[in-house]
PDB file of N, CA and C in Angstrom:
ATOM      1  N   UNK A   1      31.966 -27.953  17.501  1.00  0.00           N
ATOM      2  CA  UNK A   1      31.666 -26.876  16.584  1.00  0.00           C
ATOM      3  C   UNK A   1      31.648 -27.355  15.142  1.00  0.00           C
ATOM      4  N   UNK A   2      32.817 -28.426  14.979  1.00  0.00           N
ATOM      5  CA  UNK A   2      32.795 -28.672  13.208  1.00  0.00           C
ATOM      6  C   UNK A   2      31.471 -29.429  13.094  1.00  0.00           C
ATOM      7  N   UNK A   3      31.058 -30.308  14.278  1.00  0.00           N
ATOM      8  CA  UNK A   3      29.430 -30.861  13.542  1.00  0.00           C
ATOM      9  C   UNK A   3      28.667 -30.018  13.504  1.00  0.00           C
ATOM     10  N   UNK A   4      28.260 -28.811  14.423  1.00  0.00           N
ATOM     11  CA  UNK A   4      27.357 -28.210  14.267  1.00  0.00           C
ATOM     12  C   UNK A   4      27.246 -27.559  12.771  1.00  0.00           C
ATOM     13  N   UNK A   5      28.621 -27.111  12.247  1.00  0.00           N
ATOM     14  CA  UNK A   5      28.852 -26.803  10.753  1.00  0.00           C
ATOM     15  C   UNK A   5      28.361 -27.697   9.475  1.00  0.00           C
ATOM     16  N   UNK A   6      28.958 -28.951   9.763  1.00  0.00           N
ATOM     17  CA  UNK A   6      28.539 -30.117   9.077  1.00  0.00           C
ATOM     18  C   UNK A   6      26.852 -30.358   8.992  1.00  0.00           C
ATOM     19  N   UNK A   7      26.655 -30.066   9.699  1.00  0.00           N
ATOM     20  CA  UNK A   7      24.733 -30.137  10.251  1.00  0.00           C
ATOM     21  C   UNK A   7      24.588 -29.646   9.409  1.00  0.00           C
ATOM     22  N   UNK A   8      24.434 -28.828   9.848  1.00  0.00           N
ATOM     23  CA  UNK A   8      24.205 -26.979   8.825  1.00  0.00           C
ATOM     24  C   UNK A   8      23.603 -27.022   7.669  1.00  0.00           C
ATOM     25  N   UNK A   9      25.744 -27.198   6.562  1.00  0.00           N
ATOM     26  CA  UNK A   9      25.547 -27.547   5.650  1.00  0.00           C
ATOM     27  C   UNK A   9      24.785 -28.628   4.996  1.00  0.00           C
ATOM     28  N   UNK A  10      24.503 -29.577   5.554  1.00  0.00           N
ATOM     29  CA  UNK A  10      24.092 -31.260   5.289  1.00  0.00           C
ATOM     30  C   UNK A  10      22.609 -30.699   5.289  1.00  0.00           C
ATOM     31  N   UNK A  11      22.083 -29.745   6.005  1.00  0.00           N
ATOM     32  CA  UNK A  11      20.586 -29.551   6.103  1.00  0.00           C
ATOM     33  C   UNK A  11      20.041 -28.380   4.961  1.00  0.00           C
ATOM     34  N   UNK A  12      20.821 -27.407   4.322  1.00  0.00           N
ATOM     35  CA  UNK A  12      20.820 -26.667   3.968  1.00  0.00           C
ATOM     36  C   UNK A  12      20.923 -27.343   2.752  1.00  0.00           C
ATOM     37  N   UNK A  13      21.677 -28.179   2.058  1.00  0.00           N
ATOM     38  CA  UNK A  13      21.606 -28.905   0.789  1.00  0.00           C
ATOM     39  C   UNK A  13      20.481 -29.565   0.952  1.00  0.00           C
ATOM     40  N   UNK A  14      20.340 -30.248   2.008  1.00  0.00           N
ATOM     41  CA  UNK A  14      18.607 -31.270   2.099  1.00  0.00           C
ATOM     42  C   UNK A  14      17.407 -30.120   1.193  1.00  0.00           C
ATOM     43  N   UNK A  15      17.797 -29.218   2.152  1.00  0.00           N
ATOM     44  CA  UNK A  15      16.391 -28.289   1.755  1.00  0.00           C
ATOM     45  C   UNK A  15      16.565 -27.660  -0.097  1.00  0.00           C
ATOM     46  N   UNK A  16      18.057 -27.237  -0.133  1.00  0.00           N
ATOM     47  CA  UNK A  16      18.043 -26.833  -1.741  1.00  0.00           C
ATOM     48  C   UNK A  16      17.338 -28.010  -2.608  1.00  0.00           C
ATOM     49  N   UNK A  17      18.114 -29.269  -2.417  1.00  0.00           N
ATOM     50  CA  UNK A  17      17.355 -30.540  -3.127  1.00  0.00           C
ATOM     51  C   UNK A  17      16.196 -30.815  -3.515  1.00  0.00           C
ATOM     52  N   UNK A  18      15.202 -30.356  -1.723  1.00  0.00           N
ATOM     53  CA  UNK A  18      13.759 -30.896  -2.138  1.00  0.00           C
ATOM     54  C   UNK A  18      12.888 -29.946  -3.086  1.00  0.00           C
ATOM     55  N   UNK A  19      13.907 -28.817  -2.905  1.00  0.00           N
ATOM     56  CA  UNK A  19      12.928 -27.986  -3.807  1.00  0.00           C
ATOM     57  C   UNK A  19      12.696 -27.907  -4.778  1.00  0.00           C
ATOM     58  N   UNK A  20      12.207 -27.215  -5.721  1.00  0.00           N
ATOM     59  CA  UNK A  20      12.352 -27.286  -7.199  1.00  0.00           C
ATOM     60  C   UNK A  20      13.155 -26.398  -7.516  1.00  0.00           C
ATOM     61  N   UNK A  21      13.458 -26.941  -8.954  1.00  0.00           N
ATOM     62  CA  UNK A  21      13.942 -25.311  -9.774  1.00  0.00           C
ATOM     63  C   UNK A  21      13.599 -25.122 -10.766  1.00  0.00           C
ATOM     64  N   UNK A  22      13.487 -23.641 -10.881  1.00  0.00           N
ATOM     65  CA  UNK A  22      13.262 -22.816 -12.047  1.00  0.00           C
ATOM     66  C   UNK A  22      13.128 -23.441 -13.905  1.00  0.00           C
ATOM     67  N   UNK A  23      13.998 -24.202 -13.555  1.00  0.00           N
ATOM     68  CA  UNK A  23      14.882 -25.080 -15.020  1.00  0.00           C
ATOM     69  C   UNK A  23      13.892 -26.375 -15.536  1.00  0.00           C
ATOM     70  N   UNK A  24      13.281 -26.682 -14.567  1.00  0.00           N
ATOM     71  CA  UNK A  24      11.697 -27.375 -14.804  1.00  0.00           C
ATOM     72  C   UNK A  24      10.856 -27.386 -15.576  1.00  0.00           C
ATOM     73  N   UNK A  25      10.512 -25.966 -15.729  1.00  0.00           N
ATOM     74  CA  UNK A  25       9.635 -25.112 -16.601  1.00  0.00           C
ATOM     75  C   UNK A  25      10.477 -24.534 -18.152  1.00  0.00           C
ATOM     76  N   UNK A  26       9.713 -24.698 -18.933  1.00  0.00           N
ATOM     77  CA  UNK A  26       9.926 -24.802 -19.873  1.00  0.00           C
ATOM     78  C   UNK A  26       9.511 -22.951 -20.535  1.00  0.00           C
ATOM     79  N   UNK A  27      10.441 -22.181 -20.766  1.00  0.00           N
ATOM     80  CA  UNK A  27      10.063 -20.988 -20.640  1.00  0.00           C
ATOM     81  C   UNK A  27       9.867 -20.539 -22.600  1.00  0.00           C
ATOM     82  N   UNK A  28      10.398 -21.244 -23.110  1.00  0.00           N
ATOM     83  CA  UNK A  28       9.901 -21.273 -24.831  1.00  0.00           C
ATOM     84  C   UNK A  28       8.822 -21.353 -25.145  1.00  0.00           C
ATOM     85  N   UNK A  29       7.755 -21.954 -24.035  1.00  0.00           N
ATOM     86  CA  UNK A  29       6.450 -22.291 -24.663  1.00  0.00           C
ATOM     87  C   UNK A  29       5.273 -21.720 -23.396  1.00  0.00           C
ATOM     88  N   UNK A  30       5.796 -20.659 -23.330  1.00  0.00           N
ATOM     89  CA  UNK A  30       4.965 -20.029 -22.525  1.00  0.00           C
ATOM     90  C   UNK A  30       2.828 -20.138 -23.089  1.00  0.00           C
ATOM     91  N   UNK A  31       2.216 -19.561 -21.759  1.00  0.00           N
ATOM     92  CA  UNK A  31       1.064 -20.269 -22.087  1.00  0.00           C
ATOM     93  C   UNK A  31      -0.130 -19.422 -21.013  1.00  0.00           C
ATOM     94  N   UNK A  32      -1.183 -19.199 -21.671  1.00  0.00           N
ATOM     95  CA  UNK A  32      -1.981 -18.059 -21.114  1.00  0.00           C
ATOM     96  C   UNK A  32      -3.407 -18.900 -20.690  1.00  0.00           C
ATOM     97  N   UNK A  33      -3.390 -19.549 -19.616  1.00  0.00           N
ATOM     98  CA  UNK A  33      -4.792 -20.280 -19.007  1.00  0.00           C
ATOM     99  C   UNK A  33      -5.788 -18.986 -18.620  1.00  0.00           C
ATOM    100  N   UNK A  34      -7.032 -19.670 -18.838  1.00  0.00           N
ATOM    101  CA  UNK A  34      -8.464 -18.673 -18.432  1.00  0.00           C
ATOM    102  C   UNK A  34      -8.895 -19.854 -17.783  1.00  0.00           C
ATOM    103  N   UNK A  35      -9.546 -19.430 -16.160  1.00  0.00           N
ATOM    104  CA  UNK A  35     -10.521 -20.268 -15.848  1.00  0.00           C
ATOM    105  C   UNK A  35     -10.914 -20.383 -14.360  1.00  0.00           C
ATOM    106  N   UNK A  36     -11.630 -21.374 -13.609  1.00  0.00           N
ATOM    107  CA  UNK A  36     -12.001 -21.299 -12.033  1.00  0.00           C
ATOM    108  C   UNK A  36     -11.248 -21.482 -11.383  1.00  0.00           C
ATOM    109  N   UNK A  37     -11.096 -20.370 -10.727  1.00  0.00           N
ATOM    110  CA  UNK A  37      -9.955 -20.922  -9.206  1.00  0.00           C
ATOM    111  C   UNK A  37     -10.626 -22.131  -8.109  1.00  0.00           C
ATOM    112  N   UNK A  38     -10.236 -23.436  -8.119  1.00  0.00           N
ATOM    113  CA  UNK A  38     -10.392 -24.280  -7.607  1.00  0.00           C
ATOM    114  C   UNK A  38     -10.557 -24.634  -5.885  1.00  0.00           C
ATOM    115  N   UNK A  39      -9.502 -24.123  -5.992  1.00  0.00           N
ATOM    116  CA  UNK A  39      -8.094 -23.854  -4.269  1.00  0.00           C
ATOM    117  C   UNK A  39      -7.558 -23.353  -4.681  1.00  0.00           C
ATOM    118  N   UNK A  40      -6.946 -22.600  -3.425  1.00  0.00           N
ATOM    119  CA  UNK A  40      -5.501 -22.121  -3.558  1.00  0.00           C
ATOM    120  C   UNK A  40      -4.951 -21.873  -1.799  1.00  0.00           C
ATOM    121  N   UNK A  41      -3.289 -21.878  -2.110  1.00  0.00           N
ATOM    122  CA  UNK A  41      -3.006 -21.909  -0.853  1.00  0.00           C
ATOM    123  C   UNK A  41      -1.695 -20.524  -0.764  1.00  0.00           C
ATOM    124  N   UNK A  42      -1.138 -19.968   0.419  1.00  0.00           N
ATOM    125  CA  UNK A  42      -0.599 -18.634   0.258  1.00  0.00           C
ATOM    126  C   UNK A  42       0.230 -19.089   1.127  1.00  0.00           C
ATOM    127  N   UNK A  43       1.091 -20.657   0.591  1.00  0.00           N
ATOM    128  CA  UNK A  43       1.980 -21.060   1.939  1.00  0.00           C
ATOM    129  C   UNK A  43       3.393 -20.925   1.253  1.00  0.00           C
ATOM    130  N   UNK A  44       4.385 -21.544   2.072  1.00  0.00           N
ATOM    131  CA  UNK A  44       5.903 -21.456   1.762  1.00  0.00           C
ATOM    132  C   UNK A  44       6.022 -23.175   0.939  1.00  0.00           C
ATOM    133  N   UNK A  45       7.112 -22.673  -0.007  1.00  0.00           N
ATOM    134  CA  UNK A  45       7.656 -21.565  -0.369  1.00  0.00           C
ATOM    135  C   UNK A  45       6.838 -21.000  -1.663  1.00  0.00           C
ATOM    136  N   UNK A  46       5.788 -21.466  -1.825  1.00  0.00           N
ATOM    137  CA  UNK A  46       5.270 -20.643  -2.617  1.00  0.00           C
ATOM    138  C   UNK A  46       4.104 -20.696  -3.182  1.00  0.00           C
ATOM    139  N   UNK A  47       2.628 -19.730  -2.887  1.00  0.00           N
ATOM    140  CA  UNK A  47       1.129 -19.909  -3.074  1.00  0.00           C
ATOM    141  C   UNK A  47       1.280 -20.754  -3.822  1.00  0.00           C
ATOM    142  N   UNK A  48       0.663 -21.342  -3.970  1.00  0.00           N
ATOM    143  CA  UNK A  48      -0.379 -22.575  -4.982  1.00  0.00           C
ATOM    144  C   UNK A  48      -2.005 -22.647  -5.133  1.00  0.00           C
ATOM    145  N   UNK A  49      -2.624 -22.711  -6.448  1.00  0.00           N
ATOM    146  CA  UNK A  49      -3.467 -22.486  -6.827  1.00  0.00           C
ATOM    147  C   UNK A  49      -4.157 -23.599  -7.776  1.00  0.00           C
ATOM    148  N   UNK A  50      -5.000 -24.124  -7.575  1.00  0.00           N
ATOM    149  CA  UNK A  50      -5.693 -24.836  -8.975  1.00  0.00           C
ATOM    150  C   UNK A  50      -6.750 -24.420  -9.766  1.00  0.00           C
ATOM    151  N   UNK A  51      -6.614 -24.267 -10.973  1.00  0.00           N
ATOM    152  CA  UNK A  51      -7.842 -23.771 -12.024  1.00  0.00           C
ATOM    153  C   UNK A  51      -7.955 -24.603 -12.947  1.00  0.00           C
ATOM    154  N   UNK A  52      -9.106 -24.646 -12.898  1.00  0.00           N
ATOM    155  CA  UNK A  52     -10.070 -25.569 -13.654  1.00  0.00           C
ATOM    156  C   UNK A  52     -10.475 -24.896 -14.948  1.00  0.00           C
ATOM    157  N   UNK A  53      -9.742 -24.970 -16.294  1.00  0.00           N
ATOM    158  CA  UNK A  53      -9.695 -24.445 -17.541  1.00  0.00           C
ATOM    159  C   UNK A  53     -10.795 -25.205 -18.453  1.00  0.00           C
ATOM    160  N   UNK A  54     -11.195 -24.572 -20.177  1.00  0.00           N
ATOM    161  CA  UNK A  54     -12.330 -25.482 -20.324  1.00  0.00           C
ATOM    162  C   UNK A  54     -11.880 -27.136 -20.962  1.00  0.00           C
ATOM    163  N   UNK A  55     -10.651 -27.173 -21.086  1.00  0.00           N
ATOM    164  CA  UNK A  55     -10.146 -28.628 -20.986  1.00  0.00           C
ATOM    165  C   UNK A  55      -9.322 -29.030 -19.960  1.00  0.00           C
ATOM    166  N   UNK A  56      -8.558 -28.767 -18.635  1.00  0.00           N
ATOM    167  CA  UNK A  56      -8.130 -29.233 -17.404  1.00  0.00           C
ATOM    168  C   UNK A  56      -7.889 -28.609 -16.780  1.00  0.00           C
ATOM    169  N   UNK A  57      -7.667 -29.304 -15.467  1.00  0.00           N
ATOM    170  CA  UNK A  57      -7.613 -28.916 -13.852  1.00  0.00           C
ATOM    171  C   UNK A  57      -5.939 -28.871 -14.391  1.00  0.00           C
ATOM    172  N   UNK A  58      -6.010 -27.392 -13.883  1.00  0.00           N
ATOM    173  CA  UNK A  58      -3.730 -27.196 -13.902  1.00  0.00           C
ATOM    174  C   UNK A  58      -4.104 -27.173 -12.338  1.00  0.00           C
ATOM    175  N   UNK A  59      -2.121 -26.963 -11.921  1.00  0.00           N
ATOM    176  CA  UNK A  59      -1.665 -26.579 -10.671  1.00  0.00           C
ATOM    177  C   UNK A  59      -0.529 -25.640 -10.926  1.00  0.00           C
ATOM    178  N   UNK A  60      -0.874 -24.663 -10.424  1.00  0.00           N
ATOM    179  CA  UNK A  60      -0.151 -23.394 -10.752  1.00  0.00           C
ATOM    180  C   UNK A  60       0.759 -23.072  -9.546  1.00  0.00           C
ATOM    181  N   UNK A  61       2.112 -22.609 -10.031  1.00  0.00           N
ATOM    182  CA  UNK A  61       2.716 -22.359  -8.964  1.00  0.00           C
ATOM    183  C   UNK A  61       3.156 -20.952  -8.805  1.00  0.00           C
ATOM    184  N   UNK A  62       2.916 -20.186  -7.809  1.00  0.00           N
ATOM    185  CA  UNK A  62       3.181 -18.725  -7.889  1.00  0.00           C
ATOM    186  C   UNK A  62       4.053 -18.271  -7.033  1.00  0.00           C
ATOM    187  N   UNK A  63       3.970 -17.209  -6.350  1.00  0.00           N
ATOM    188  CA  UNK A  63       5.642 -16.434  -5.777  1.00  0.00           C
ATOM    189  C   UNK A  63       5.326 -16.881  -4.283  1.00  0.00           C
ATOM    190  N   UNK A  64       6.102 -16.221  -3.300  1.00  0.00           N
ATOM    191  CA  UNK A  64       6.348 -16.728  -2.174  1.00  0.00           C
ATOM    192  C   UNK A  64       5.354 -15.524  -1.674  1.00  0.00           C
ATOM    193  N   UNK A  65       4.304 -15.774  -0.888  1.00  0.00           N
ATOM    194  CA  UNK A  65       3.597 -15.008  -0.248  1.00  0.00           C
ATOM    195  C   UNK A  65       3.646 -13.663   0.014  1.00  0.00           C
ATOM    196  N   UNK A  66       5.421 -13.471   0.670  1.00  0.00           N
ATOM    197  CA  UNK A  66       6.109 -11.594   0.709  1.00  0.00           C
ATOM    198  C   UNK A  66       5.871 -11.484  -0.127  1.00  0.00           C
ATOM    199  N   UNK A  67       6.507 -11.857  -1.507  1.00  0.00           N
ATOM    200  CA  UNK A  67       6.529 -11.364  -2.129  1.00  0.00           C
ATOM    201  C   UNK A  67       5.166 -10.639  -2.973  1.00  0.00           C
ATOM    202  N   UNK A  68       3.794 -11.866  -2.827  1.00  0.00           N
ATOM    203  CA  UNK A  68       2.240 -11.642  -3.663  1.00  0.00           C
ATOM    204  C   UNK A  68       1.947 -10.650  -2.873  1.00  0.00           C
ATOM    205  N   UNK A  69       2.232 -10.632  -1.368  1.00  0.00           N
ATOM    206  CA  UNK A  69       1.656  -9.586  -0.938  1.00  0.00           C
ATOM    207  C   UNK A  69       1.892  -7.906  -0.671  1.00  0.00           C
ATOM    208  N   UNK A  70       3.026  -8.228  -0.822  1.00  0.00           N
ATOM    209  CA  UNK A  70       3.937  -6.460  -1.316  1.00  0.00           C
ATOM    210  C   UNK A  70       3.786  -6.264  -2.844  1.00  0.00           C
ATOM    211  N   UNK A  71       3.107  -6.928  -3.535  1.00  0.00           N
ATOM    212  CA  UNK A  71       2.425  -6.992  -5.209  1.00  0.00           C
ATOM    213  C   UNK A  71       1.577  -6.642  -5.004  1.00  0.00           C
ATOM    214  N   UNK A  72       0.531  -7.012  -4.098  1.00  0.00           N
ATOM    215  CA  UNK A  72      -0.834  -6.255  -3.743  1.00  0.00           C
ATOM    216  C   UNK A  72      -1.884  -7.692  -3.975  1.00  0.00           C
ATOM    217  N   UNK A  73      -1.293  -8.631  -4.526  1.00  0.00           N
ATOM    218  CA  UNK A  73      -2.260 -10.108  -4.827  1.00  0.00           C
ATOM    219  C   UNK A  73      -2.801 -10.695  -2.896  1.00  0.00           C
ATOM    220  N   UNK A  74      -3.770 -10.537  -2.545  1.00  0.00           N
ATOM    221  CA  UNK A  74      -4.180 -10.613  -1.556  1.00  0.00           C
ATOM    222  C   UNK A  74      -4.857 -12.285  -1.678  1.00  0.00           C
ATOM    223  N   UNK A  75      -4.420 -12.236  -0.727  1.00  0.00           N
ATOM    224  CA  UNK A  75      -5.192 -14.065  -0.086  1.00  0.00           C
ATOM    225  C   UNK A  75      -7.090 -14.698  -0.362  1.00  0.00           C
ATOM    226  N   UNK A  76      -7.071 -13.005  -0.136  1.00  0.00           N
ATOM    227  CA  UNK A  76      -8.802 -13.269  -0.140  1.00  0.00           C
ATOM    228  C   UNK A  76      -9.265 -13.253  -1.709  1.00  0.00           C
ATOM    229  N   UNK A  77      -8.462 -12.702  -2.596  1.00  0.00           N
ATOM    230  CA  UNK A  77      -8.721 -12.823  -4.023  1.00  0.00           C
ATOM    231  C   UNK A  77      -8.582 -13.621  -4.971  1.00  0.00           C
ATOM    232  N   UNK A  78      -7.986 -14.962  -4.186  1.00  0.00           N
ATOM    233  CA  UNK A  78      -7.693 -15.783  -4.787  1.00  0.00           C
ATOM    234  C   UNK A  78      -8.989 -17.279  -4.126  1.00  0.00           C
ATOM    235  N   UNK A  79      -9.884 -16.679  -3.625  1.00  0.00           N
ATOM    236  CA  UNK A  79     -10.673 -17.470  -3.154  1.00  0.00           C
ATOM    237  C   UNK A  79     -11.455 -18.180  -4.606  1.00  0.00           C
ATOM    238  N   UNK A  80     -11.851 -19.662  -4.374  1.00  0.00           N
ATOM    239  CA  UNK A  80     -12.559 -20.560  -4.574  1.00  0.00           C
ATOM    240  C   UNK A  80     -13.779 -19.938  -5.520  1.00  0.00           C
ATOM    241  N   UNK A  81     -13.786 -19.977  -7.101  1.00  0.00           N
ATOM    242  CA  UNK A  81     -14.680 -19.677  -7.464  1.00  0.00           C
ATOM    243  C   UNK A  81     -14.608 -18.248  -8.412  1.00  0.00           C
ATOM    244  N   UNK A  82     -13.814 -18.088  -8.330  1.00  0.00           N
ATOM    245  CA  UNK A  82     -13.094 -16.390  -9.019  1.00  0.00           C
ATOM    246  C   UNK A  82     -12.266 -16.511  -9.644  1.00  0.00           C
ATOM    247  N   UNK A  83     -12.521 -16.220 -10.777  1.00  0.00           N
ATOM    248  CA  UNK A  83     -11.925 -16.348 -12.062  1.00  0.00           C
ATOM    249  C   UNK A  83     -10.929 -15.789 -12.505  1.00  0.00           C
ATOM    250  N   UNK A  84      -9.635 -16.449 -13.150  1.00  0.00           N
ATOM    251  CA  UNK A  84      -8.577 -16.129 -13.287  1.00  0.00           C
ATOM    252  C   UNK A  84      -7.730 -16.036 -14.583  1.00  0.00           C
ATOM    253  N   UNK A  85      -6.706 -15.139 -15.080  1.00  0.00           N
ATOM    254  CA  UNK A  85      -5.988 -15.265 -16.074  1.00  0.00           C
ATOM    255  C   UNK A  85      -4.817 -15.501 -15.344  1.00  0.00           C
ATOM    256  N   UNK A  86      -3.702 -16.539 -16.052  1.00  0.00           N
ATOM    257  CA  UNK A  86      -2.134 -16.936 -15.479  1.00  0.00           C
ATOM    258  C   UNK A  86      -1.504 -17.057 -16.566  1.00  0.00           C
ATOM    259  N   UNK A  87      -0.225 -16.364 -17.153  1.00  0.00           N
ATOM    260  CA  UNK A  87       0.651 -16.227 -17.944  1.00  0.00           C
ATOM    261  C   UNK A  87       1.804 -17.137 -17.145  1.00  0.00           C
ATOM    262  N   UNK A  88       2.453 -17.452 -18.034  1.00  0.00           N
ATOM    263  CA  UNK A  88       3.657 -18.495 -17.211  1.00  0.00           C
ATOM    264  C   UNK A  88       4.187 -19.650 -18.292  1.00  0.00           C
ATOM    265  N   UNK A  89       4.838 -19.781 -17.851  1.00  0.00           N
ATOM    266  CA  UNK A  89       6.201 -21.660 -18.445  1.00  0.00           C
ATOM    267  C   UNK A  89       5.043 -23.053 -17.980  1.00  0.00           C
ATOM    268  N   UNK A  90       5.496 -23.941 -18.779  1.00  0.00           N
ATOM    269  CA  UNK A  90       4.521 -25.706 -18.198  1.00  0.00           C
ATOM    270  C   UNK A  90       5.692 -26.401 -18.046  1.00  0.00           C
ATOM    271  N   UNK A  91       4.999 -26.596 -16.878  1.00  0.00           N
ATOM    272  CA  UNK A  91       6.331 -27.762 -16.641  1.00  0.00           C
ATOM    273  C   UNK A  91       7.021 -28.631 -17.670  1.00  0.00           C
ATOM    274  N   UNK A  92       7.924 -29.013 -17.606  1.00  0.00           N
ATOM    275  CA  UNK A  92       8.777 -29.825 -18.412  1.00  0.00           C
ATOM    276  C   UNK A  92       8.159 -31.501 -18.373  1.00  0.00           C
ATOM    277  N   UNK A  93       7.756 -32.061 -17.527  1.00  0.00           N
ATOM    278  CA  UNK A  93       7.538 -33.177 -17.811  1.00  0.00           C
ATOM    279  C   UNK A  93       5.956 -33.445 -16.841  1.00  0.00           C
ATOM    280  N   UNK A  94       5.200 -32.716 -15.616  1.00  0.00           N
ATOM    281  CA  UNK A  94       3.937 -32.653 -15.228  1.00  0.00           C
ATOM    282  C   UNK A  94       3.318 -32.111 -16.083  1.00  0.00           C
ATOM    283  N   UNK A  95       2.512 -32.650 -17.053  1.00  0.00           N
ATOM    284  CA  UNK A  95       1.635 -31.775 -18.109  1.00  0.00           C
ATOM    285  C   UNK A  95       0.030 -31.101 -17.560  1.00  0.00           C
ATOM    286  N   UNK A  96       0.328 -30.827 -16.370  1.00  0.00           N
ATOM    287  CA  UNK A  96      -0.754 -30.285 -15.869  1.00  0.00           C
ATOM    288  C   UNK A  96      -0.242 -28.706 -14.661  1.00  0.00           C
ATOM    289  N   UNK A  97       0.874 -28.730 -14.856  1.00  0.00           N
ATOM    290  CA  UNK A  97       1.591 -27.834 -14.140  1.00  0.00           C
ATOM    291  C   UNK A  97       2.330 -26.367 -14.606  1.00  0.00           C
ATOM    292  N   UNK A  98       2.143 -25.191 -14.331  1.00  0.00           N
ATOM    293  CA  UNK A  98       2.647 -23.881 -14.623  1.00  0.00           C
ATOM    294  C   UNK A  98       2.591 -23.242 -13.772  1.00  0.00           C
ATOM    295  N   UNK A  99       4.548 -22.958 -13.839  1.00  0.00           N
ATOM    296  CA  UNK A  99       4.612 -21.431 -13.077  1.00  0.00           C
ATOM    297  C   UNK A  99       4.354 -20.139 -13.618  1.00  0.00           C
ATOM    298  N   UNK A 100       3.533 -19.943 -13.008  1.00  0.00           N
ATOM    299  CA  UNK A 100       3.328 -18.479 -13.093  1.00  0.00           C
ATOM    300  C   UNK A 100       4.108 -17.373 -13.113  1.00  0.00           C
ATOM    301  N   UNK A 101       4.115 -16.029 -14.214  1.00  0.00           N
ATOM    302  CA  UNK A 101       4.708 -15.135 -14.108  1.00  0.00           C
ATOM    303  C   UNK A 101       4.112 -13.989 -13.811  1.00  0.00           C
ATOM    304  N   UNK A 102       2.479 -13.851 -14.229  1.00  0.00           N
ATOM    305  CA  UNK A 102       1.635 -12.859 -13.684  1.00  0.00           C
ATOM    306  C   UNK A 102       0.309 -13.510 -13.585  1.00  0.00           C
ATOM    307  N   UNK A 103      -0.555 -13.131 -12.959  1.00  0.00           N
ATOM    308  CA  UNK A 103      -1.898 -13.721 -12.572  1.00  0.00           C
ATOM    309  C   UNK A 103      -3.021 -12.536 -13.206  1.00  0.00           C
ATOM    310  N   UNK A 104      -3.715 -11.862 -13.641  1.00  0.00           N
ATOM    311  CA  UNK A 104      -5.214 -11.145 -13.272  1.00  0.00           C
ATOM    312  C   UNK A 104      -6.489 -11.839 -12.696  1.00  0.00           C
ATOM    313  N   UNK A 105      -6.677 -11.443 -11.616  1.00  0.00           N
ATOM    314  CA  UNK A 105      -7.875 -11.608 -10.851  1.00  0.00           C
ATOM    315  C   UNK A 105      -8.751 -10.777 -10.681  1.00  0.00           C
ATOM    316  N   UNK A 106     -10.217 -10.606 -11.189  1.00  0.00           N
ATOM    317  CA  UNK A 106     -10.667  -9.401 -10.841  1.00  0.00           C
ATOM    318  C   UNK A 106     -10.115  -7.577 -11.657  1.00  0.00           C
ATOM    319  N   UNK A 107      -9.885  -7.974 -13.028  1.00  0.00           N
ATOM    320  CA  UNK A 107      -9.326  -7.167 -13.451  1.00  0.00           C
ATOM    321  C   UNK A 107      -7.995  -6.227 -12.882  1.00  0.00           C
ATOM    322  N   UNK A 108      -7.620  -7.001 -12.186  1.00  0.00           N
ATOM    323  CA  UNK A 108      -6.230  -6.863 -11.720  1.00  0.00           C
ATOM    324  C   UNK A 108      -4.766  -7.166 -11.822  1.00  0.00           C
ATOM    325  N   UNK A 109      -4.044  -6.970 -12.742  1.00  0.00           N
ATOM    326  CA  UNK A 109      -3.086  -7.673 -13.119  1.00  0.00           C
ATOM    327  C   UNK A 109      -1.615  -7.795 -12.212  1.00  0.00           C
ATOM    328  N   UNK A 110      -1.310  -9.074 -11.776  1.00  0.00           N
ATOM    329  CA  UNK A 110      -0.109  -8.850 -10.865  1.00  0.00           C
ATOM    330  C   UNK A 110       1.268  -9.376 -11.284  1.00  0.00           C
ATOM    331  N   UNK A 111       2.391  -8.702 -11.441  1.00  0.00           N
ATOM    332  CA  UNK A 111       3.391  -9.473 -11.847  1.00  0.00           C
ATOM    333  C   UNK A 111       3.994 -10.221 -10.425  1.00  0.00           C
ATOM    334  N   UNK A 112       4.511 -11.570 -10.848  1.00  0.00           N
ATOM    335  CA  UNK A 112       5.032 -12.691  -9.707  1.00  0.00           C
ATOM    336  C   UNK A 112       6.452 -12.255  -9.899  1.00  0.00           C
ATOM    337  N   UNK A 113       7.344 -11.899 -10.591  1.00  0.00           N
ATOM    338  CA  UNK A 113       8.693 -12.447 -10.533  1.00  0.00           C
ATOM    339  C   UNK A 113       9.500 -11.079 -11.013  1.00  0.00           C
TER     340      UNK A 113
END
């Protein structure tokens, strides 16, 4: 029983580790991209999107799927080619990276967080 505990815990820190955090993003210098939705994906732990702005390709990171989709941000609206506004933090040290705090797609505005 105590390894199965030990497991557990030992796997449960693995997973806090690989993830990111919040503290990454740099929330002082928030930042308002316009531009083509590239890709995007509506996986765990959390959609991802690329837009192609009129000076770079970002990678945007947005909420965990429950959550976009009890927001009403649907999978199909984030398709390839449809144009986007993203409010959000830049990463701290990927200068091509922002999490997102709200998206508009389609004259739709969604809050992430």
């Amino acid at each position: 029983m105590k390894a199965i505990l030990f497991f557990s815990a030992a796997l449960a820190a693995t997973s806090a580790f690989a993830h990111h955090g919040w503290s990454e993003y740099d929330s002082s210098k928030p930042l308002q991209l316009s531009g083509t939705i590239i890709d995007s994906t509506y996986g765990q732990p959390h959609g991802m999107l690329h837009l192609k702005t009129a000076d770079k390709n970002w990678t945007v990171v947005l909420a965990p799927p429950s959550r976009m989709e009890s927001r009403g941000l649907k999978k199909e609206v984030m398709a390839a080619g449809a144009q986007a506004i993203v409010y959000g933090y830049p990463h701290r040290t990927v200068n091509n990276e922002l999490r997102a705090e709200r998206i508009t797609i389609q004259d739709k505005t969604t809050e992430l967080r």
